[in-house]
Protein backbone atom coordinates (compact mmCIF):
# COMPACT_ATOMS: atom_id res chain seq x y z
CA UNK A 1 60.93 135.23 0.35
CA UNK A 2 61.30 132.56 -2.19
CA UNK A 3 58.58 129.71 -2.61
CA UNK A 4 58.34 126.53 -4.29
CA UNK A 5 57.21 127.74 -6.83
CA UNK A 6 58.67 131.48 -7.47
CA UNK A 7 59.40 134.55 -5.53
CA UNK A 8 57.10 137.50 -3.93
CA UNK A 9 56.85 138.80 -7.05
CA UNK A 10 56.16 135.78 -8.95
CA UNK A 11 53.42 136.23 -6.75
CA UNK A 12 52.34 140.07 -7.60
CA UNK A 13 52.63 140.01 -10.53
CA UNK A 14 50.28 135.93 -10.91
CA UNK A 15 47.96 137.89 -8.68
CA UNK A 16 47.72 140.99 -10.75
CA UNK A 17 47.67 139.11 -14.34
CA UNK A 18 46.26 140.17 -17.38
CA UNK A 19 44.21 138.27 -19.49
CA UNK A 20 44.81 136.98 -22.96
CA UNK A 21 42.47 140.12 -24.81
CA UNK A 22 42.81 143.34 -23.09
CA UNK A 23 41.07 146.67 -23.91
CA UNK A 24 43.30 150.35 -23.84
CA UNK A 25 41.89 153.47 -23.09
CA UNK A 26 44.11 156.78 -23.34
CA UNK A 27 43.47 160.40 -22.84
CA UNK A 28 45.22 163.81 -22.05
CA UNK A 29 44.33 166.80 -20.69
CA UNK A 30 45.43 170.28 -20.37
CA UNK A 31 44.31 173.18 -18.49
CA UNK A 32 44.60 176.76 -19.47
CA UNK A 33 44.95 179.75 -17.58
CA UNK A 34 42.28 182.60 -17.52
CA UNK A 35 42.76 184.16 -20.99
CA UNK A 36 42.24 180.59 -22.50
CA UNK A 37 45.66 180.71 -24.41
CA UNK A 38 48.52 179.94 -21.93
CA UNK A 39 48.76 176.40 -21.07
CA UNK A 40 48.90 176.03 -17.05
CA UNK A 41 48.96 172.11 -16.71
CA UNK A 42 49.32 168.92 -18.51
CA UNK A 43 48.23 165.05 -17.54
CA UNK A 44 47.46 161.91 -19.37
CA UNK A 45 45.64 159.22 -18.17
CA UNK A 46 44.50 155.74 -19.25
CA UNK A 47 43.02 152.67 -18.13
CA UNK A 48 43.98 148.78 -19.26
CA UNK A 49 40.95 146.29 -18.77
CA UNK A 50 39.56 143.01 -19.67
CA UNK A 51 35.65 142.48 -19.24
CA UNK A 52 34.63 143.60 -15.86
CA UNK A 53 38.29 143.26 -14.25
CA UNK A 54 40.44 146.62 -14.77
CA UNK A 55 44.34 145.23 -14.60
CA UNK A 56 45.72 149.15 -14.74
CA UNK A 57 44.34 152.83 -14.10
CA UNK A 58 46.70 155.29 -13.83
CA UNK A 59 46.90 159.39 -14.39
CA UNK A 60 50.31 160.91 -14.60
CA UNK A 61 50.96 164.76 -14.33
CA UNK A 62 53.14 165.75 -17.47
CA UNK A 63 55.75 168.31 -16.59
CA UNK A 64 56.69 169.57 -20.22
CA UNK A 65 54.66 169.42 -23.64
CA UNK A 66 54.54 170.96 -26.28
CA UNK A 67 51.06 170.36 -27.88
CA UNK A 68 48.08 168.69 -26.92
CA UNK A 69 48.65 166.22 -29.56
CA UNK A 70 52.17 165.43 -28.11
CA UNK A 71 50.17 164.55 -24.90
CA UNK A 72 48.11 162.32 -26.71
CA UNK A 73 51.12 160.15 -28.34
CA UNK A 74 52.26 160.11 -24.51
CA UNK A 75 49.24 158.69 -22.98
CA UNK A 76 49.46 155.81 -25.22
CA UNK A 77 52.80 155.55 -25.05
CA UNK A 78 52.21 155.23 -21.04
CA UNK A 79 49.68 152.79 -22.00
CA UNK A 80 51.42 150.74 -23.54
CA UNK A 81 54.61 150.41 -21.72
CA UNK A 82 52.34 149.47 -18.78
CA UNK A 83 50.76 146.35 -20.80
CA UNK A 84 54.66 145.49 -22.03
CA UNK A 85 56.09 146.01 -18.97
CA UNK A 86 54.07 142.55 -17.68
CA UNK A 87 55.36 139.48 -17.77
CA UNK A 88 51.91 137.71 -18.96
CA UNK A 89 51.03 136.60 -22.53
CA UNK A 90 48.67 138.88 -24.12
CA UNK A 91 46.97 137.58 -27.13
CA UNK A 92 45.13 140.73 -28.42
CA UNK A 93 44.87 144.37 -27.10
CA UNK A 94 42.47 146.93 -28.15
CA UNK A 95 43.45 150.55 -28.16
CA UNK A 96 40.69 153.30 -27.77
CA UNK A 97 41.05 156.63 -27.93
CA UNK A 98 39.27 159.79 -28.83
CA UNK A 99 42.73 161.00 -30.97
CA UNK A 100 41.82 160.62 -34.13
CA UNK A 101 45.38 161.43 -35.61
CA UNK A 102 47.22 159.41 -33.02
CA UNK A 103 44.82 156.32 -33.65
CA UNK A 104 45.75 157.16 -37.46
CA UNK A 105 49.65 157.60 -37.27
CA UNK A 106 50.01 154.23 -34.85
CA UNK A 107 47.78 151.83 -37.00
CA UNK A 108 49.71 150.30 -39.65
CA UNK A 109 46.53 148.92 -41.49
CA UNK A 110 46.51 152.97 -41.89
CA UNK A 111 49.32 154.66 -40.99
CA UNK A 112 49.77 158.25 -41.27
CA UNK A 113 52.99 159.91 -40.92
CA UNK A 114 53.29 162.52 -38.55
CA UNK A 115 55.31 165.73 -39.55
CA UNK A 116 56.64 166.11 -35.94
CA UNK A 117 59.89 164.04 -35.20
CA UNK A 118 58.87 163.77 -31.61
CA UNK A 119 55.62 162.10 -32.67
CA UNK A 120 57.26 159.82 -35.38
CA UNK A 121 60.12 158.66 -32.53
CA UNK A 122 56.74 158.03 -30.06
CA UNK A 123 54.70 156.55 -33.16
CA UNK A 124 57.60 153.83 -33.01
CA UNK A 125 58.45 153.55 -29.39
CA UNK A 126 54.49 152.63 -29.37
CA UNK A 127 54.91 149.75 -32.40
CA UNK A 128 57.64 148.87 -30.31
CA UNK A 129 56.29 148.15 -27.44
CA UNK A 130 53.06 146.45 -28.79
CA UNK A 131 55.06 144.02 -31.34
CA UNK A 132 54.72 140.86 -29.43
CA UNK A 133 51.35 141.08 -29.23
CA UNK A 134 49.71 138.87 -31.97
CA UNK A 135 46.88 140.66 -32.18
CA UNK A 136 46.69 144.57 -31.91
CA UNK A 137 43.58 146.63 -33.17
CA UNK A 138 42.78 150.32 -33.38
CA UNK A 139 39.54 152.44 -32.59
CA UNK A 140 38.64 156.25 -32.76
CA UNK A 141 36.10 156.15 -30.15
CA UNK A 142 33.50 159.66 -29.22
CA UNK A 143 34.59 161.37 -25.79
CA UNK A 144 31.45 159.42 -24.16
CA UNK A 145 33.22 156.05 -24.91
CA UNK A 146 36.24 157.09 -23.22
CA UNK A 147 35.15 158.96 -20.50
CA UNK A 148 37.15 157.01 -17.58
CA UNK A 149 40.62 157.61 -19.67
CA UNK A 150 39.07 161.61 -20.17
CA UNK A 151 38.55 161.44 -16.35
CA UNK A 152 42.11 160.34 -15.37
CA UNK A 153 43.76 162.47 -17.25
CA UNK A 154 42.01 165.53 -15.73
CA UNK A 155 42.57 163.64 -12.44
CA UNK A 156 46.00 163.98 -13.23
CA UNK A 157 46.93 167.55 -12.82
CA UNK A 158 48.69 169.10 -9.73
């Protein structure tokens, strides 16, 4: 039902909004079966927060992969679309991640090319999505700092 001043999901999405500086945390996980070779199950998770208030936590089971690097370019490809896909101004976001490559290829203080097509088509479906941002920034963090992504990824699988 329309308001005076928008409708219902004028009012979601007010209620839900992010702030002007956001942090991004991304992960993926795989499982493997008992000889430690075959790949049984694939997730990614990440988590999109600003101080104390987390805005988005989400783990997603991933059907087909094809590395575990591939999962990573997904989970921050996830990420992102979820911070794009709002309708609020976001001044700066800071991505986190414990994928060193990934962090590499997507930063374009220090880009790195990937020699997989499927990563270079995520690397810019990730610029993509983060170009109206003013301010975007890029961190390798250790697996300690980005536990809670680590966590919803494995919270992911089926």
């Amino acid at each position: 039902m329309a308001g005076p001043h928008g409708d219902e999901s004028d009012a979601r999405r007010s209620h839900t909004a992010f702030a002007p500086s956001l942090l991004l945390y991304f992960d993926a996980s795989v499982l493997y079966g008992p000889d430690n070779a075959t790949p049984t199950s694939a997730a990614v998770g990440f988590l999109v927060e600003s101080g104390a208030t987390t805005h988005v936590e989400r783990s997603m089971a991933v059907d087909a992969f094809v590395s575990s690097a591939h999962l990573e370019y997904r989970a921050l490809l996830e990420a992102v679309r979820a911070v794009a896909a709002t309708d609020e101004r976001v001044a700066s976001l800071h991505v986190h991640g414990d994928a060193d490559a990934v962090i590499r290829a997507v930063d374009p203080d220090h880009p790195a090319t990937p020699g997989d097509r499927l990563c270079r088509r995520r690397v810019r479906a990730i610029r993509d999505a983060v170009d109206g941002i003013p301010v975007v920034t890029y961190r390798v963090v250790d697996r300690r700092e980005n536990e809670r992504a680590h966590g919803l990824a494995r919270a992911g699988h089926r």
